[in-house]
N, C-alpha and C. Protein backbone atom coordinates (compact mmCIF):
# COMPACT_ATOMS: atom_id res chain seq x y z
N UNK A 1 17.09 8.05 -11.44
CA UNK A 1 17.04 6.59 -11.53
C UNK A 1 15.81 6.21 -12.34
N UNK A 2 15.90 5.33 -13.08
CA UNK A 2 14.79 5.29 -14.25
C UNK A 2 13.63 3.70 -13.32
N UNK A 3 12.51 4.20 -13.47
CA UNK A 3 11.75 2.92 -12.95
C UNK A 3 12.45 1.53 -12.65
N UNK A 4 12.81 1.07 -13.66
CA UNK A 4 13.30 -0.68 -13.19
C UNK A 4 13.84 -0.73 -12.44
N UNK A 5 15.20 0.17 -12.08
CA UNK A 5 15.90 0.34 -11.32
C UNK A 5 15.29 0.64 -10.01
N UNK A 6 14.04 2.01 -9.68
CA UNK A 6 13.33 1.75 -8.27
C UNK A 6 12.94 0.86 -8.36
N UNK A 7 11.89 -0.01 -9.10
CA UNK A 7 11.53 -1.03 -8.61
C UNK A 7 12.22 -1.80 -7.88
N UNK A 8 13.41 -2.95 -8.45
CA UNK A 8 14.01 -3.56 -8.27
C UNK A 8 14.78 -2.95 -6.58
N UNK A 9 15.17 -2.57 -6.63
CA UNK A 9 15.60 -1.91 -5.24
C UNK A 9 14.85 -1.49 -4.15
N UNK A 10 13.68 -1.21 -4.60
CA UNK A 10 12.22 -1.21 -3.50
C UNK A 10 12.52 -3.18 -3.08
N UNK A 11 12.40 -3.87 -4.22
CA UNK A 11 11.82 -4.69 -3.82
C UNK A 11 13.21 -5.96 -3.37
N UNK A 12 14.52 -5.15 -2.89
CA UNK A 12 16.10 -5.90 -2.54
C UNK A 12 15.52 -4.96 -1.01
N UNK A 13 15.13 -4.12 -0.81
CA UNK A 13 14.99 -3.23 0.38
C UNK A 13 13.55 -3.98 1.34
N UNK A 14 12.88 -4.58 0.54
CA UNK A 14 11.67 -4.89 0.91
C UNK A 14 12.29 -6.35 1.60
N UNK A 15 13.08 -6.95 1.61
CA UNK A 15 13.54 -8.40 1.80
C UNK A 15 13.02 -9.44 1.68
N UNK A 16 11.75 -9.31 1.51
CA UNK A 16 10.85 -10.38 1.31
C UNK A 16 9.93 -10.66 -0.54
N UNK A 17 9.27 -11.46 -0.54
CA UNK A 17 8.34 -11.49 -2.01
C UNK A 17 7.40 -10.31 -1.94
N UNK A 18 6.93 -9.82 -2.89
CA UNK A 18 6.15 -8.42 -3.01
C UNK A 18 5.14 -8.36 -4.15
N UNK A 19 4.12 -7.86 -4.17
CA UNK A 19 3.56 -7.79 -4.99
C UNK A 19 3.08 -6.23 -5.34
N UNK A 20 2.56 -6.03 -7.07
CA UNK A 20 2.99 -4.87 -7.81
C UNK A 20 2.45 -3.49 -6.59
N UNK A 21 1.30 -4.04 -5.98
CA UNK A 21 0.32 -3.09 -4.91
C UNK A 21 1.80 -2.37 -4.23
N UNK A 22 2.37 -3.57 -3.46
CA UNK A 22 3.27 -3.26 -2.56
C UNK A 22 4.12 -2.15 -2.76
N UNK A 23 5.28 -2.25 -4.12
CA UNK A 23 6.00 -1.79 -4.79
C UNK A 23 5.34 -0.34 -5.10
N UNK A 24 3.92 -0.64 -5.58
CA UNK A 24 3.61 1.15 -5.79
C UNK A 24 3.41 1.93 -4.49
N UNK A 25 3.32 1.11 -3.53
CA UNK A 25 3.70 1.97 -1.91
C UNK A 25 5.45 2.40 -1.55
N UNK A 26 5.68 1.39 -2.11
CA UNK A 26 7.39 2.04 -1.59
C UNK A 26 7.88 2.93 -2.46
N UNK A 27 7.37 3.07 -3.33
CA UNK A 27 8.68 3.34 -4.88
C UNK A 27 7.47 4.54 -4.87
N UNK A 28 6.21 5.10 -4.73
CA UNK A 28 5.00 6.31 -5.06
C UNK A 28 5.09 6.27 -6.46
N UNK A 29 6.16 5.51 -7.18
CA UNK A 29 5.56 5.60 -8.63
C UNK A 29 3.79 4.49 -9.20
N UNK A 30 3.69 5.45 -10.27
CA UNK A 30 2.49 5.42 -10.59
C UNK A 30 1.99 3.67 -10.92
N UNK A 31 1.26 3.16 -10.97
CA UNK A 31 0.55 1.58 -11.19
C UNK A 31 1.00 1.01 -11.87
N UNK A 32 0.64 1.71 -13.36
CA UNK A 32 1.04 1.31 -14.67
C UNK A 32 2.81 1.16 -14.77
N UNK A 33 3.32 2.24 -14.36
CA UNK A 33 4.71 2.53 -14.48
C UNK A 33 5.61 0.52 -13.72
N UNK A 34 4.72 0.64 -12.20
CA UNK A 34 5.36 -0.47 -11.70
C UNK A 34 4.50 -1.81 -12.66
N UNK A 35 4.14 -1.74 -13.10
CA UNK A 35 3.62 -2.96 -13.88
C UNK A 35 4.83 -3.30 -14.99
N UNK A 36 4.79 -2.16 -15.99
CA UNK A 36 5.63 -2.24 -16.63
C UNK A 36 7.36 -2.32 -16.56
N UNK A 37 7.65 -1.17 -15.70
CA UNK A 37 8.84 -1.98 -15.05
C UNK A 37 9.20 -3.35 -14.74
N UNK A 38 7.58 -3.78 -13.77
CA UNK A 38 8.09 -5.87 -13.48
C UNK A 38 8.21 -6.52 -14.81
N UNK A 39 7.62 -6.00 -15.58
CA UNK A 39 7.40 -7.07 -16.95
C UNK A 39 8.50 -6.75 -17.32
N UNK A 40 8.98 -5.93 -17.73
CA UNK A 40 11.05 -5.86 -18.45
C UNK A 40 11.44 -6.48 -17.28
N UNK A 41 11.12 -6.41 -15.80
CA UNK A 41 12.18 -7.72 -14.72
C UNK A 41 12.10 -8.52 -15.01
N UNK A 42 11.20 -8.93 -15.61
CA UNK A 42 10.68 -10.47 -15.67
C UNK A 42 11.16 -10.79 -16.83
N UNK A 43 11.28 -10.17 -17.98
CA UNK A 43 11.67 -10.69 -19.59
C UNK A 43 13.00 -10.79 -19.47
N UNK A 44 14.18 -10.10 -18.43
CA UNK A 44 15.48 -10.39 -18.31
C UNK A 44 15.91 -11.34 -17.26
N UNK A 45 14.74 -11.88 -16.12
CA UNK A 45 15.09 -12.70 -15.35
C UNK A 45 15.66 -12.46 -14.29
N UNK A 46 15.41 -10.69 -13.81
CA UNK A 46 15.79 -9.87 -12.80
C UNK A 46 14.77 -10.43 -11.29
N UNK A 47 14.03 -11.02 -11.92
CA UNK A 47 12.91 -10.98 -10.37
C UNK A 47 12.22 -12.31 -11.01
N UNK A 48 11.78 -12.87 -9.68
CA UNK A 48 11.34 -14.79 -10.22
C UNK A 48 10.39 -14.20 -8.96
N UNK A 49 9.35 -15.18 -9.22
CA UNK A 49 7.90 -15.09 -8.49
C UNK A 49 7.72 -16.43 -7.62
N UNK A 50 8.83 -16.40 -5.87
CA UNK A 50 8.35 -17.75 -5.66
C UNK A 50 7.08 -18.39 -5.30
N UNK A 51 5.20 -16.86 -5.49
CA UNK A 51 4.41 -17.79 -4.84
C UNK A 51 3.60 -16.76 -5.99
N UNK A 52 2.74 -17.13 -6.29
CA UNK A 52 1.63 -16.46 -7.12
C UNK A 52 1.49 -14.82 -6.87
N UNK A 53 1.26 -14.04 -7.96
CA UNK A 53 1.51 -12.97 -7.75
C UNK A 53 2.38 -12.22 -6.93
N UNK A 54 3.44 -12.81 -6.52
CA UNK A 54 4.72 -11.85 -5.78
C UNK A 54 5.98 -12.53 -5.99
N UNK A 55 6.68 -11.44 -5.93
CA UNK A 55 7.90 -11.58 -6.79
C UNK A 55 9.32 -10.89 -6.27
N UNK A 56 10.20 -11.18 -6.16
CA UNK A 56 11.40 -10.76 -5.57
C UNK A 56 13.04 -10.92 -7.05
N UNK A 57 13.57 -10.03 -6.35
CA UNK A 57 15.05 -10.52 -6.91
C UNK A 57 15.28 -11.55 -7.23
N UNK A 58 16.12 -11.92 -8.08
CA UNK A 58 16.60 -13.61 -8.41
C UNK A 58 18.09 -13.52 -7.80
């Protein structure tokens, strides 16, 4: 499964808003990796941020 994909599913599993810290606890992928993963979520509109720095599924 290629990053975006854990991410995103860490953070449908997580049920709540999350932030990138969080995500690199569930998913053990590396910082950078979950950074970059959210930013392609975010440029397709996969994950919306309802409170400052955390972010969930749309």
């Amino acid at each position: 499964m290629e990053p975006t994909q854990q991410v995103l599913e860490a953070m449908k599993q997580a049920g709540e808003p999350v932030n990138a810290g969080k995500v690199v606890e569930l998913t053990g992928l590396d910082r950078k990796v979950v950074d970059k993963a959210m930013a392609d979520l975010k440029k397709t509109s996969e994950i919306v941020s309802p409170k400052r720095c955390f972010w969930q599924p749309a």
